[in-house]
PDB file of N, CA and C in Angstrom:
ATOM      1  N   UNK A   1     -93.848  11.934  -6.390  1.00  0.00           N
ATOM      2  CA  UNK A   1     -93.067  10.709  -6.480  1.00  0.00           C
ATOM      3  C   UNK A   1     -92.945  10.102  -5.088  1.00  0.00           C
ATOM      4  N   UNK A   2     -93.415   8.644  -4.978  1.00  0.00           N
ATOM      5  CA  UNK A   2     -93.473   7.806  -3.788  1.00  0.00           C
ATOM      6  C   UNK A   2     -91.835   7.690  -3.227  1.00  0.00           C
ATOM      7  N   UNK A   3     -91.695   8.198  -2.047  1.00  0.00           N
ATOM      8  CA  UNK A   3     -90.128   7.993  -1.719  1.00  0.00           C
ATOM      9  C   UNK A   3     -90.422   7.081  -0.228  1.00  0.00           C
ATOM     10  N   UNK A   4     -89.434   6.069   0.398  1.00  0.00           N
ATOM     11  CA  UNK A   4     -90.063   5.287   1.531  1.00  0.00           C
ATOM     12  C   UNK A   4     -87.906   5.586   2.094  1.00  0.00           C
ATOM     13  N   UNK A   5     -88.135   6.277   3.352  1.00  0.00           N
ATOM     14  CA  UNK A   5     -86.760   6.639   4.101  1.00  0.00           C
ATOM     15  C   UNK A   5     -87.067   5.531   4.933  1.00  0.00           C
ATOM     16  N   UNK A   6     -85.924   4.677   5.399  1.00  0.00           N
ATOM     17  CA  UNK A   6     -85.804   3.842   6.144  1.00  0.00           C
ATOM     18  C   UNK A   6     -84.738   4.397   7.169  1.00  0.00           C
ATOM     19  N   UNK A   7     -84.727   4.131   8.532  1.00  0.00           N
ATOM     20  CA  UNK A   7     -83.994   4.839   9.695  1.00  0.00           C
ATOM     21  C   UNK A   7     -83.837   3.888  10.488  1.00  0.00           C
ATOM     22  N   UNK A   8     -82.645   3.538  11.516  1.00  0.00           N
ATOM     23  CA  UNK A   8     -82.696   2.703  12.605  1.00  0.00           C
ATOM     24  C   UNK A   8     -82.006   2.032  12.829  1.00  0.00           C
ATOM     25  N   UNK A   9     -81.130   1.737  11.600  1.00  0.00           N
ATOM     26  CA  UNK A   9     -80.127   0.444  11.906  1.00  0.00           C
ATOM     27  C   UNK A   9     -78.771   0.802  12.277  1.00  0.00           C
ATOM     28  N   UNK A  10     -78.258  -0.041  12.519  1.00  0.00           N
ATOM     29  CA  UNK A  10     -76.605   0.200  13.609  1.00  0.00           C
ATOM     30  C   UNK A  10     -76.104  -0.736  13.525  1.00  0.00           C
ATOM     31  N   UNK A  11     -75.228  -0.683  14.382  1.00  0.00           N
ATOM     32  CA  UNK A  11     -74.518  -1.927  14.876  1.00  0.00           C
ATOM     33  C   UNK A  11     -74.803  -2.282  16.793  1.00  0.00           C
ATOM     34  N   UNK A  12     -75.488  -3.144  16.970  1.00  0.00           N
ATOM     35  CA  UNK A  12     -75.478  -3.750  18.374  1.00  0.00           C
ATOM     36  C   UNK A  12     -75.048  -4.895  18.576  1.00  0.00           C
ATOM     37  N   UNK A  13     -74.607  -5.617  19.792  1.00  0.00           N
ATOM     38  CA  UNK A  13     -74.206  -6.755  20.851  1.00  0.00           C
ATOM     39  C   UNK A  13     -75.554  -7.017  20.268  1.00  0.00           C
ATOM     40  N   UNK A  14     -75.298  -8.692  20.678  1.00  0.00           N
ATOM     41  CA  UNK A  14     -75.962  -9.507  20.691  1.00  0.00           C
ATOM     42  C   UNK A  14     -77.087  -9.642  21.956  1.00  0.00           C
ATOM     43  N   UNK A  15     -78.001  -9.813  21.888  1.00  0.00           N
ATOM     44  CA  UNK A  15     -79.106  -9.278  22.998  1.00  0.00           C
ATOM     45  C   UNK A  15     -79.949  -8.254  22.966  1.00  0.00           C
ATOM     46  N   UNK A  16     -79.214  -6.634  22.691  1.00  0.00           N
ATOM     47  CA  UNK A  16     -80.010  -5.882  22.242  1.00  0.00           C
ATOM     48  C   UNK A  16     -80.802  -5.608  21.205  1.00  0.00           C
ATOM     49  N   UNK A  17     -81.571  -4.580  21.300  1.00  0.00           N
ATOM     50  CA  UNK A  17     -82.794  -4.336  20.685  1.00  0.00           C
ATOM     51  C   UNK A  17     -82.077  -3.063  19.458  1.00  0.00           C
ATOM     52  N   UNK A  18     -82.891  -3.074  18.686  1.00  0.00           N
ATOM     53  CA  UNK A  18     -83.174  -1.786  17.543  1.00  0.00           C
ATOM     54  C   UNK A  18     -84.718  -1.872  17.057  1.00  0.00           C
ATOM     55  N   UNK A  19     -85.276  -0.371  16.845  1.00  0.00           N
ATOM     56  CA  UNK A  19     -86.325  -0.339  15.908  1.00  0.00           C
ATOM     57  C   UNK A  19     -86.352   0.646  14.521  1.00  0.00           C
ATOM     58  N   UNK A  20     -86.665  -0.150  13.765  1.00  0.00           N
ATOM     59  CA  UNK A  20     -86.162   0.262  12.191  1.00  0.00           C
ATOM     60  C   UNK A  20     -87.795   1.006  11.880  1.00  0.00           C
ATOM     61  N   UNK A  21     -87.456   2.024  11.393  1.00  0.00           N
ATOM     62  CA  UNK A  21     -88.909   2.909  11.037  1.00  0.00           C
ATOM     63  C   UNK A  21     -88.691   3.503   9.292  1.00  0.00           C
ATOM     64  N   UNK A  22     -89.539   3.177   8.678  1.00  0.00           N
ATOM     65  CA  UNK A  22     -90.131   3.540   7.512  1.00  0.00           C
ATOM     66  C   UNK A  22     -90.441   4.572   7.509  1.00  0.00           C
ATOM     67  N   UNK A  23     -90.608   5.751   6.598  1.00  0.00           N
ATOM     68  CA  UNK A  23     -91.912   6.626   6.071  1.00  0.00           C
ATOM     69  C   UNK A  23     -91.601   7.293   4.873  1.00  0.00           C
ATOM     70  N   UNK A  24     -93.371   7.108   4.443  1.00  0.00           N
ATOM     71  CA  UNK A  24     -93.201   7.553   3.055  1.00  0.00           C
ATOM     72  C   UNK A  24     -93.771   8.786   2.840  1.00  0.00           C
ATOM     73  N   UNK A  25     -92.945   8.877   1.881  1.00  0.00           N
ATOM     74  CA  UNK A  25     -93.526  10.777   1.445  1.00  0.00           C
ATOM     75  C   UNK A  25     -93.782  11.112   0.051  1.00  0.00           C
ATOM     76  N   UNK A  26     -93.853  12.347  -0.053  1.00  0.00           N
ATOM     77  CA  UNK A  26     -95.054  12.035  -1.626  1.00  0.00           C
ATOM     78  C   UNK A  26     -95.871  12.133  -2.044  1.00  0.00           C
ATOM     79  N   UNK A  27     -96.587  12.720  -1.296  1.00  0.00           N
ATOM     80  CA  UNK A  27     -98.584  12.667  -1.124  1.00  0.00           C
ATOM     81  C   UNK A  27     -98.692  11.102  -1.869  1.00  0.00           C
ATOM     82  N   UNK A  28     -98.319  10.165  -0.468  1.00  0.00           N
ATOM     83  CA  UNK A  28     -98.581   8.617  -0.126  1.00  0.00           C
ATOM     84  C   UNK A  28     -98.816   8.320   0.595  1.00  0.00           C
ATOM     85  N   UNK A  29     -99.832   7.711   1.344  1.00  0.00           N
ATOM     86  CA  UNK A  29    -100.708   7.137   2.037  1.00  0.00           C
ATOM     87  C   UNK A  29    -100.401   5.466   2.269  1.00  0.00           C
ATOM     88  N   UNK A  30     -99.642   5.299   3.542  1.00  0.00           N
ATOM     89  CA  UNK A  30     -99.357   3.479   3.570  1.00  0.00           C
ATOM     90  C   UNK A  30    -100.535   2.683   3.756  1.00  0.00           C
ATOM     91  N   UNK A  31    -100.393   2.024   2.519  1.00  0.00           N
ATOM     92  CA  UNK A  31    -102.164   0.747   2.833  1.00  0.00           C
ATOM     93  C   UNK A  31    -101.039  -0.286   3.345  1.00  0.00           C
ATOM     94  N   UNK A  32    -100.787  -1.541   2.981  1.00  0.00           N
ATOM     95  CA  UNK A  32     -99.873  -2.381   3.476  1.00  0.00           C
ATOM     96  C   UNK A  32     -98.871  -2.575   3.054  1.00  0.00           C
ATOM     97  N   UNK A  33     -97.942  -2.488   4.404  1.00  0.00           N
ATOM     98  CA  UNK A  33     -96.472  -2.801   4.588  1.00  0.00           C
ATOM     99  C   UNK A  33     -96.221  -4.078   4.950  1.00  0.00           C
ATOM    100  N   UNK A  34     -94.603  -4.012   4.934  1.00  0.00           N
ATOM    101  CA  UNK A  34     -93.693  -5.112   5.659  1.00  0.00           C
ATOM    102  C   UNK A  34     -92.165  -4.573   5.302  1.00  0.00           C
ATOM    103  N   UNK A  35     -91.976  -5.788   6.109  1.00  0.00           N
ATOM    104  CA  UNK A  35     -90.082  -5.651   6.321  1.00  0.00           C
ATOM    105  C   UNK A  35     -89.449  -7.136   5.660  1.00  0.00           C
ATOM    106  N   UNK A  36     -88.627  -6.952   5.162  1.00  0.00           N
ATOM    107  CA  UNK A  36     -87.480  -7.803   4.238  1.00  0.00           C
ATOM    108  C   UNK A  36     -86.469  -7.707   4.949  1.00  0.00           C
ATOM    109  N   UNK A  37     -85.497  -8.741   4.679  1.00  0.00           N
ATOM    110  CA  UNK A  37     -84.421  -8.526   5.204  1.00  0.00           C
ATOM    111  C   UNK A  37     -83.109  -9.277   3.672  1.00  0.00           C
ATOM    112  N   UNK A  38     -81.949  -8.817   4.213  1.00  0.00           N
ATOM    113  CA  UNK A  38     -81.280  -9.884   2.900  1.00  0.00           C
ATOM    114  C   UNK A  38     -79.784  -9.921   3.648  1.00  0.00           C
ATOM    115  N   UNK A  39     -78.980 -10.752   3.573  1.00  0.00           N
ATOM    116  CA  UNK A  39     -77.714 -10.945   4.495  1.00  0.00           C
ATOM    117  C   UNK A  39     -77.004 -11.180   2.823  1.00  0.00           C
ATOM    118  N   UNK A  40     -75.723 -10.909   2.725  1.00  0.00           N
ATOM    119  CA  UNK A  40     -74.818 -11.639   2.191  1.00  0.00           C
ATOM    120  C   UNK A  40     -74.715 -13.323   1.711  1.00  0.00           C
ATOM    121  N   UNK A  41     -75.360 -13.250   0.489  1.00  0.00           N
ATOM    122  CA  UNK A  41     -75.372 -14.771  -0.271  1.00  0.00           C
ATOM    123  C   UNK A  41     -76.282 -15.282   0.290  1.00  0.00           C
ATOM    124  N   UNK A  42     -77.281 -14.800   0.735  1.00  0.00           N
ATOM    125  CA  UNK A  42     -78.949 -15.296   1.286  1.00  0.00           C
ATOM    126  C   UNK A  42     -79.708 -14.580  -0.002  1.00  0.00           C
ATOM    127  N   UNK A  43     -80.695 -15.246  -0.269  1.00  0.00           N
ATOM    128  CA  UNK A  43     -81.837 -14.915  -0.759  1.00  0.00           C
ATOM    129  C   UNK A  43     -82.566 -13.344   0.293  1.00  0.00           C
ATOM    130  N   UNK A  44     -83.595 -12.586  -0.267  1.00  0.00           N
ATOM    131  CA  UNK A  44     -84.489 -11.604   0.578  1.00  0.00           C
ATOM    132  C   UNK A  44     -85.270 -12.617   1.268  1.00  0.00           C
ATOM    133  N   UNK A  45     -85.776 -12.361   2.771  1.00  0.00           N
ATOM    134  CA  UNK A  45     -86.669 -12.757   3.454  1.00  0.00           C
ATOM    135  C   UNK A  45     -87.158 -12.197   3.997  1.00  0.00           C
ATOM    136  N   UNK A  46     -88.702 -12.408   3.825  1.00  0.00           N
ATOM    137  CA  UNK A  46     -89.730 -11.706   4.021  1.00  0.00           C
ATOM    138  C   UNK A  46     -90.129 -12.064   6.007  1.00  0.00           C
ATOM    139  N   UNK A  47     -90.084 -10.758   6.710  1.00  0.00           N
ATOM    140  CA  UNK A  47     -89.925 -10.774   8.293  1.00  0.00           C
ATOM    141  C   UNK A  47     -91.693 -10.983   8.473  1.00  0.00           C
ATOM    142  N   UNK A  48     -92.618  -9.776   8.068  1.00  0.00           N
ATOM    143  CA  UNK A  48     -93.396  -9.467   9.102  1.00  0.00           C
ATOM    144  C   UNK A  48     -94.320  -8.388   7.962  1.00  0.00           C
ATOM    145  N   UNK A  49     -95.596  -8.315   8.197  1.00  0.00           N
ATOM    146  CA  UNK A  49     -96.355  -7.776   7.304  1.00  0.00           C
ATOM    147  C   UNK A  49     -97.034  -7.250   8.270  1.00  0.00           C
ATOM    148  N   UNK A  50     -97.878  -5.847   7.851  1.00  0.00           N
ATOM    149  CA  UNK A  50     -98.911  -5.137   8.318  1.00  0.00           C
ATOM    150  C   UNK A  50    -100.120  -4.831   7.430  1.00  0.00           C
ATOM    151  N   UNK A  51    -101.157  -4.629   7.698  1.00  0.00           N
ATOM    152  CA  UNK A  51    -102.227  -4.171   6.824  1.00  0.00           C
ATOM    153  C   UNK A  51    -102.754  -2.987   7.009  1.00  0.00           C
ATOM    154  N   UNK A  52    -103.310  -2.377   6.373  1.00  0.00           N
ATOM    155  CA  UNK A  52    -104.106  -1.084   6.454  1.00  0.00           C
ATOM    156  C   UNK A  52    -104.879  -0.913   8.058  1.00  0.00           C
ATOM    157  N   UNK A  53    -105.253  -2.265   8.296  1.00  0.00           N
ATOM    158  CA  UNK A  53    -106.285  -2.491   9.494  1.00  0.00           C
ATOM    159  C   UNK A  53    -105.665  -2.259  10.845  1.00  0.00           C
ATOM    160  N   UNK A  54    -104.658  -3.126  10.605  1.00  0.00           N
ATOM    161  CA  UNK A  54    -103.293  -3.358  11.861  1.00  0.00           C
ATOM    162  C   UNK A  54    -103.337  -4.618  11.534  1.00  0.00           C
ATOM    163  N   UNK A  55    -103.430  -5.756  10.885  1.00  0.00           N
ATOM    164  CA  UNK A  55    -103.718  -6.990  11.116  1.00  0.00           C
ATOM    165  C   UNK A  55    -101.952  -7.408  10.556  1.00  0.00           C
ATOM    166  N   UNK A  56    -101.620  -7.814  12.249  1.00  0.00           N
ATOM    167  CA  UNK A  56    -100.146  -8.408  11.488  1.00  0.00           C
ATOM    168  C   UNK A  56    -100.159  -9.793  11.401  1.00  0.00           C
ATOM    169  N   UNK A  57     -98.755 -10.196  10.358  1.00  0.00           N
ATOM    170  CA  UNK A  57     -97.855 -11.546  10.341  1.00  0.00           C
ATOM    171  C   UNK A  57     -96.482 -11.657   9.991  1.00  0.00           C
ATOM    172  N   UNK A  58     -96.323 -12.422  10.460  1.00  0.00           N
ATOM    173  CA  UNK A  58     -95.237 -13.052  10.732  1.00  0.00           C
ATOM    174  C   UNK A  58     -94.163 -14.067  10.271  1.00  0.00           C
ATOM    175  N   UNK A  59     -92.956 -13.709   9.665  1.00  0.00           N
ATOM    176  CA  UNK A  59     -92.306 -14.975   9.367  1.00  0.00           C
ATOM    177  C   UNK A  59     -91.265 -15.823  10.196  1.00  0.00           C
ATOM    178  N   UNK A  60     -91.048 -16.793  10.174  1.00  0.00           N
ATOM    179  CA  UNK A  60     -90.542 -17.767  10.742  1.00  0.00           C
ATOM    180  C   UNK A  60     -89.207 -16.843  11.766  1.00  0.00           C
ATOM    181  N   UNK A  61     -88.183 -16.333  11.255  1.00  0.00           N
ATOM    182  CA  UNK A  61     -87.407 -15.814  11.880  1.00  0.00           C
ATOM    183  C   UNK A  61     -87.788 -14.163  12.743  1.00  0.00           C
ATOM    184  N   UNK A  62     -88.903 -13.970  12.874  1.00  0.00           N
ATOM    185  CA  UNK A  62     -89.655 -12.773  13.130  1.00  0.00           C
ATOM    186  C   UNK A  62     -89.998 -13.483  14.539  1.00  0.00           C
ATOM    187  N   UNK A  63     -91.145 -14.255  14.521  1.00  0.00           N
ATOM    188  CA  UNK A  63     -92.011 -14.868  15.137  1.00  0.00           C
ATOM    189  C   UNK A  63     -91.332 -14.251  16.390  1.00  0.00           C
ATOM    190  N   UNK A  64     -92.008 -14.108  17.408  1.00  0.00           N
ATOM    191  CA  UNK A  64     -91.467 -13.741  19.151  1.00  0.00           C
ATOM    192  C   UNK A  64     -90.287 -13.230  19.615  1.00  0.00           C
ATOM    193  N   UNK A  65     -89.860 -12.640  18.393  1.00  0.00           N
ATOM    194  CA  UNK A  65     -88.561 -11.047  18.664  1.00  0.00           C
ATOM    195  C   UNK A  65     -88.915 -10.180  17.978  1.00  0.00           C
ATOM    196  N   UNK A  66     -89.908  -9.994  16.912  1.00  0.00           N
ATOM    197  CA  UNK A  66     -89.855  -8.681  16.324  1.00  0.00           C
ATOM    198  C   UNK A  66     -91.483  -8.205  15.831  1.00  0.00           C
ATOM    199  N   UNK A  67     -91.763  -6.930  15.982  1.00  0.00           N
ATOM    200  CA  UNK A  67     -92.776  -6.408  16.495  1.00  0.00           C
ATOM    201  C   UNK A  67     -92.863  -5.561  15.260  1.00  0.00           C
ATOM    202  N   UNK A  68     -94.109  -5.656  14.624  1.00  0.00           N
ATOM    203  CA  UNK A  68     -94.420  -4.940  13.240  1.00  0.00           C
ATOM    204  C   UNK A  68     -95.611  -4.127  14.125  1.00  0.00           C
ATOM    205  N   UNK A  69     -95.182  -2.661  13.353  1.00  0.00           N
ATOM    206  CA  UNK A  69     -96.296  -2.033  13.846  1.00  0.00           C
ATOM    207  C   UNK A  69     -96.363  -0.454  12.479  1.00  0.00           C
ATOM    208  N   UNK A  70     -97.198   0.445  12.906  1.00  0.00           N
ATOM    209  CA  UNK A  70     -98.055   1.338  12.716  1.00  0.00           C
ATOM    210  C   UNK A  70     -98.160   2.582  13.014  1.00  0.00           C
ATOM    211  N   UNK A  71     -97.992   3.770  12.368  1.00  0.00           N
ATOM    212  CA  UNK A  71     -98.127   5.204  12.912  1.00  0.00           C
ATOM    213  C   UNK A  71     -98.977   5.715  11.780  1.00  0.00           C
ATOM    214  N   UNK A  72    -100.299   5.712  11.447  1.00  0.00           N
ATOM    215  CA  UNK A  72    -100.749   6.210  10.278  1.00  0.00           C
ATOM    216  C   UNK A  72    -100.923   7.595  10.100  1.00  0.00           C
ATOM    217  N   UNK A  73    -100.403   8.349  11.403  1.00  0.00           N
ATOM    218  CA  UNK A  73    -100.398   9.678  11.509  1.00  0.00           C
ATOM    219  C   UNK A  73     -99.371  10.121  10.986  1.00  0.00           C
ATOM    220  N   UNK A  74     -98.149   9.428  11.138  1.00  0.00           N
ATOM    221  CA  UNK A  74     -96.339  10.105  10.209  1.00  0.00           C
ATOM    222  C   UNK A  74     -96.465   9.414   9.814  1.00  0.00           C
ATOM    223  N   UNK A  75     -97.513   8.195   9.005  1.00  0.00           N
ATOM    224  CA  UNK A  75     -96.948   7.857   7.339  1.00  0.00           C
ATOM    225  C   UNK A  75     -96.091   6.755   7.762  1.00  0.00           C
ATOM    226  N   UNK A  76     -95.873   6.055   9.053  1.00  0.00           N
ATOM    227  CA  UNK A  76     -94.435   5.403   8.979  1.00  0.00           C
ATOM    228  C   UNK A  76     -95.241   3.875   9.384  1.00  0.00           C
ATOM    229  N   UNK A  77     -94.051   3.039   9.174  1.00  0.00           N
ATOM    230  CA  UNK A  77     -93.945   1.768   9.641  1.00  0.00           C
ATOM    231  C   UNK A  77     -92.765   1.419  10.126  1.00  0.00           C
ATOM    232  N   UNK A  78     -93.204   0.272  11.439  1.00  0.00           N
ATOM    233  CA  UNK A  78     -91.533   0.172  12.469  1.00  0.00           C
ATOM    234  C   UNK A  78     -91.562  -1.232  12.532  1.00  0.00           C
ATOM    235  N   UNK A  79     -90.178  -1.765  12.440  1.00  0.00           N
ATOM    236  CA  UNK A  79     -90.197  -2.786  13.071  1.00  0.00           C
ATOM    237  C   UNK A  79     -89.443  -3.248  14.760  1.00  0.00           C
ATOM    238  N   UNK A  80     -89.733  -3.466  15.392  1.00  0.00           N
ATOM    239  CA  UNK A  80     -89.064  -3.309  16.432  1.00  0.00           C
ATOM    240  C   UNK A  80     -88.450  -4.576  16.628  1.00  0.00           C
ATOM    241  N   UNK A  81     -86.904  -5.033  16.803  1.00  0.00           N
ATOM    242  CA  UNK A  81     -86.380  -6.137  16.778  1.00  0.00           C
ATOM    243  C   UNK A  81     -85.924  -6.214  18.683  1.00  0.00           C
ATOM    244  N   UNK A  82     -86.103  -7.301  19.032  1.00  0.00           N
ATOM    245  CA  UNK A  82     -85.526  -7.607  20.427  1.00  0.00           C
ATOM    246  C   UNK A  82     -84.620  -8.837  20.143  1.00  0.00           C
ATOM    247  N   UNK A  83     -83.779  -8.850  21.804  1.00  0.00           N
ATOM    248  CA  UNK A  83     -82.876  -9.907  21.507  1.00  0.00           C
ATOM    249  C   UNK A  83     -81.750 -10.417  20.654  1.00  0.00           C
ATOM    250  N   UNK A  84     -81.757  -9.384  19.875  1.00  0.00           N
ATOM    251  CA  UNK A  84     -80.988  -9.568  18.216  1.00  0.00           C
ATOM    252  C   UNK A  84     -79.938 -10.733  18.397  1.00  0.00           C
ATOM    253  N   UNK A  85     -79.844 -11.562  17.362  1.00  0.00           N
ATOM    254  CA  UNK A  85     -78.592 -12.531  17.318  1.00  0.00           C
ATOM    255  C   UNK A  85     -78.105 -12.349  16.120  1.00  0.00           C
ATOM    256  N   UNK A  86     -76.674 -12.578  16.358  1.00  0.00           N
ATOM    257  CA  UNK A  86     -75.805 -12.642  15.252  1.00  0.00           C
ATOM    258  C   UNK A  86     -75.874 -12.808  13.970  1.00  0.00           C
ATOM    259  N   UNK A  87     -77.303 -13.336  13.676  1.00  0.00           N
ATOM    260  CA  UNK A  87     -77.723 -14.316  12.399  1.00  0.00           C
ATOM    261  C   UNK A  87     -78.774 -13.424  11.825  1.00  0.00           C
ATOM    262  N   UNK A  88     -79.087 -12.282  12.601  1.00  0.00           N
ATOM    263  CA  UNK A  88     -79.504 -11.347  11.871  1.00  0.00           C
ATOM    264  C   UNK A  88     -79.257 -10.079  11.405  1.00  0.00           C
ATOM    265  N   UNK A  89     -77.650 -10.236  11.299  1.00  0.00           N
ATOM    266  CA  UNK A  89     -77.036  -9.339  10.413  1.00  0.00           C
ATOM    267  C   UNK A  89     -77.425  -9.033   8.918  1.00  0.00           C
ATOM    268  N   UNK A  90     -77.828  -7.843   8.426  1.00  0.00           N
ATOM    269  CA  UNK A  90     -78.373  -8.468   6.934  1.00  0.00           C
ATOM    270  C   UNK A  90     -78.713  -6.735   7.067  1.00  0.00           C
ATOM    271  N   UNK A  91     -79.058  -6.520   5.540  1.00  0.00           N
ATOM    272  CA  UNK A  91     -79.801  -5.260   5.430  1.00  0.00           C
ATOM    273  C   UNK A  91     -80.881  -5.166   5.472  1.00  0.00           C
ATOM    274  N   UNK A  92     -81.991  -4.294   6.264  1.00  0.00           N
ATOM    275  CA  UNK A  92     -83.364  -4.685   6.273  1.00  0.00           C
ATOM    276  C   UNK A  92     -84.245  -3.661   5.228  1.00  0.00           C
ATOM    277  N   UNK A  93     -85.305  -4.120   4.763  1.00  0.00           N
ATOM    278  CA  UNK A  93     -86.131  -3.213   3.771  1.00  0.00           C
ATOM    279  C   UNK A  93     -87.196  -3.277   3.894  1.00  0.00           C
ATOM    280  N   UNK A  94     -87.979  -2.177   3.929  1.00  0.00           N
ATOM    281  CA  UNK A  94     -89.240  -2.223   3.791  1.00  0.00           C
ATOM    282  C   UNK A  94     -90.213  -2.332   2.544  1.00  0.00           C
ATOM    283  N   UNK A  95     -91.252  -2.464   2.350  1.00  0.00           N
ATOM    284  CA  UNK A  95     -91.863  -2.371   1.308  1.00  0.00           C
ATOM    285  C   UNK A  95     -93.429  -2.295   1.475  1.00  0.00           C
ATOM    286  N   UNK A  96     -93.635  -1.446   0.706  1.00  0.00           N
ATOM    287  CA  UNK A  96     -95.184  -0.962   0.253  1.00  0.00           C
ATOM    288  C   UNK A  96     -95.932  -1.213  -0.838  1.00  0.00           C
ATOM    289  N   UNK A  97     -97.584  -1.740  -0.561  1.00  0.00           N
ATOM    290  CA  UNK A  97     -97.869  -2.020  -1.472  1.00  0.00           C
ATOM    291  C   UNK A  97     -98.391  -0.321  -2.575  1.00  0.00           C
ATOM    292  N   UNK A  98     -98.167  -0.305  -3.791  1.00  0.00           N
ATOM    293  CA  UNK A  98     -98.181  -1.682  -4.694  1.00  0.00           C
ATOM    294  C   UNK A  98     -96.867  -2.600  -4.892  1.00  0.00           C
ATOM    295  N   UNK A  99     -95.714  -1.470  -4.661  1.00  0.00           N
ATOM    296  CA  UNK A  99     -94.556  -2.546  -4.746  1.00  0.00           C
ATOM    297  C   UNK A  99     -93.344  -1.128  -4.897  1.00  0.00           C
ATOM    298  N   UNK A 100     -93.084  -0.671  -3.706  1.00  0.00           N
ATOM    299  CA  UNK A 100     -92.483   0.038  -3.402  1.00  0.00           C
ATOM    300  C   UNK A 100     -91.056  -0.197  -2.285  1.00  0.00           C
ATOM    301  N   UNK A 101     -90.134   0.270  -2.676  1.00  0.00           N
ATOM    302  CA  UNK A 101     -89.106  -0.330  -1.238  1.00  0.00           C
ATOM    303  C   UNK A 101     -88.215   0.611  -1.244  1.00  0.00           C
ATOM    304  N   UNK A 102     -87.588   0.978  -0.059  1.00  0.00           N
ATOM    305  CA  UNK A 102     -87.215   1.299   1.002  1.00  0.00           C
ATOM    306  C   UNK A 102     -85.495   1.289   0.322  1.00  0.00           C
ATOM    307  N   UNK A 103     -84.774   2.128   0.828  1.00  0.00           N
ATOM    308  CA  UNK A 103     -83.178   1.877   0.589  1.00  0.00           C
ATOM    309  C   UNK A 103     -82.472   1.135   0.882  1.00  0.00           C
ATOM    310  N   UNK A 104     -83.103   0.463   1.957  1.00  0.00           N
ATOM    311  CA  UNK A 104     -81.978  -0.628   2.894  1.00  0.00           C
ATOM    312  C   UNK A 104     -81.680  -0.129   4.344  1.00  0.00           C
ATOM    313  N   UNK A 105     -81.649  -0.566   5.382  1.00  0.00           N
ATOM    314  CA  UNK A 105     -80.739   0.314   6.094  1.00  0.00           C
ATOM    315  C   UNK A 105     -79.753  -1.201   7.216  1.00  0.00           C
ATOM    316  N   UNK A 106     -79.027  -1.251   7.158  1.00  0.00           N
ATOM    317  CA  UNK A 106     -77.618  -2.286   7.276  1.00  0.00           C
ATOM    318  C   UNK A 106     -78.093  -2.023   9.041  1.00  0.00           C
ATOM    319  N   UNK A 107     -78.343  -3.772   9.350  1.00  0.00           N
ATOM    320  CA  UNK A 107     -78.273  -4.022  10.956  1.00  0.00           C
ATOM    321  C   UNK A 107     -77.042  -5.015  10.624  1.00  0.00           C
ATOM    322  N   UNK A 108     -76.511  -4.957  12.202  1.00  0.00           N
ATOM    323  CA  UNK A 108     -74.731  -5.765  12.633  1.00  0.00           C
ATOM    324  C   UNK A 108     -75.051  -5.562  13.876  1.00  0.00           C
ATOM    325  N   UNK A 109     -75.535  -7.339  13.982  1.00  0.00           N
ATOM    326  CA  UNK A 109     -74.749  -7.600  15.244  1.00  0.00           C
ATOM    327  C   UNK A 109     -74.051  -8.619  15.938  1.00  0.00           C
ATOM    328  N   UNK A 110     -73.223  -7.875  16.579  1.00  0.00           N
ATOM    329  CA  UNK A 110     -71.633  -8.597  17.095  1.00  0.00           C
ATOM    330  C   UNK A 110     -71.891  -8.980  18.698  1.00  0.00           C
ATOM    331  N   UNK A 111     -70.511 -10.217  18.500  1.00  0.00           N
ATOM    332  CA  UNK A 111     -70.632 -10.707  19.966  1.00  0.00           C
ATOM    333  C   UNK A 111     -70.326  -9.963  21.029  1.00  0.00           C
TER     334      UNK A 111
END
């Protein structure tokens, strides 16, 4: 059974960094990932995608703070957030294809 542990989130000031790491277990093998996010009375939004290859992208609130990446050796996927602002308080999730996700793990950050 495909299980995907999500790790990383906290609470930080505004400015700092966190990196949120995935991995799945299971005798599962990650072809392509990404990261979601969902705040309170927001819709899910989709951050940042990876492929089997490394070939990343990017969504609008991602773009030039947060860093999708790759460990195909532990099975994992990270996202690395810089700069954090306030507005990206929200729970973040990962997901695998075929359509697998992650528990959540709750980022906060304060002024």
């Amino acid at each position: 059974q495909v299980q995907l542990v999500e790790s990383g989130g906290g609470l930080v000031q505004a400015g700092e960094s966190l990196r949120l790491s995935c991995v799945a277990t299971g005798n599962f093998v990650i072809n392509n990932g990404g990261w979601y996010r969902q705040a309170p009375g927001n819709q899910r939004e989709w951050l940042a995608s990876i492929t089997s290859g490394g070939v990343t992208n990017y969504g609008y609130s991602a773009k030039g703070r947060f860093t999708i990446s790759r460990d195909n050796a532990k099975n994992t996927v990270y996202l690395q957030m810089n700069s954090l602002k306030l507005e990206d308080t929200a729970v973040y999730y990962c997901k695998i294809e075929p359509d697998y996700w992650g528990q959540g793990t709750q980022v906060t950050v304060s002024s």
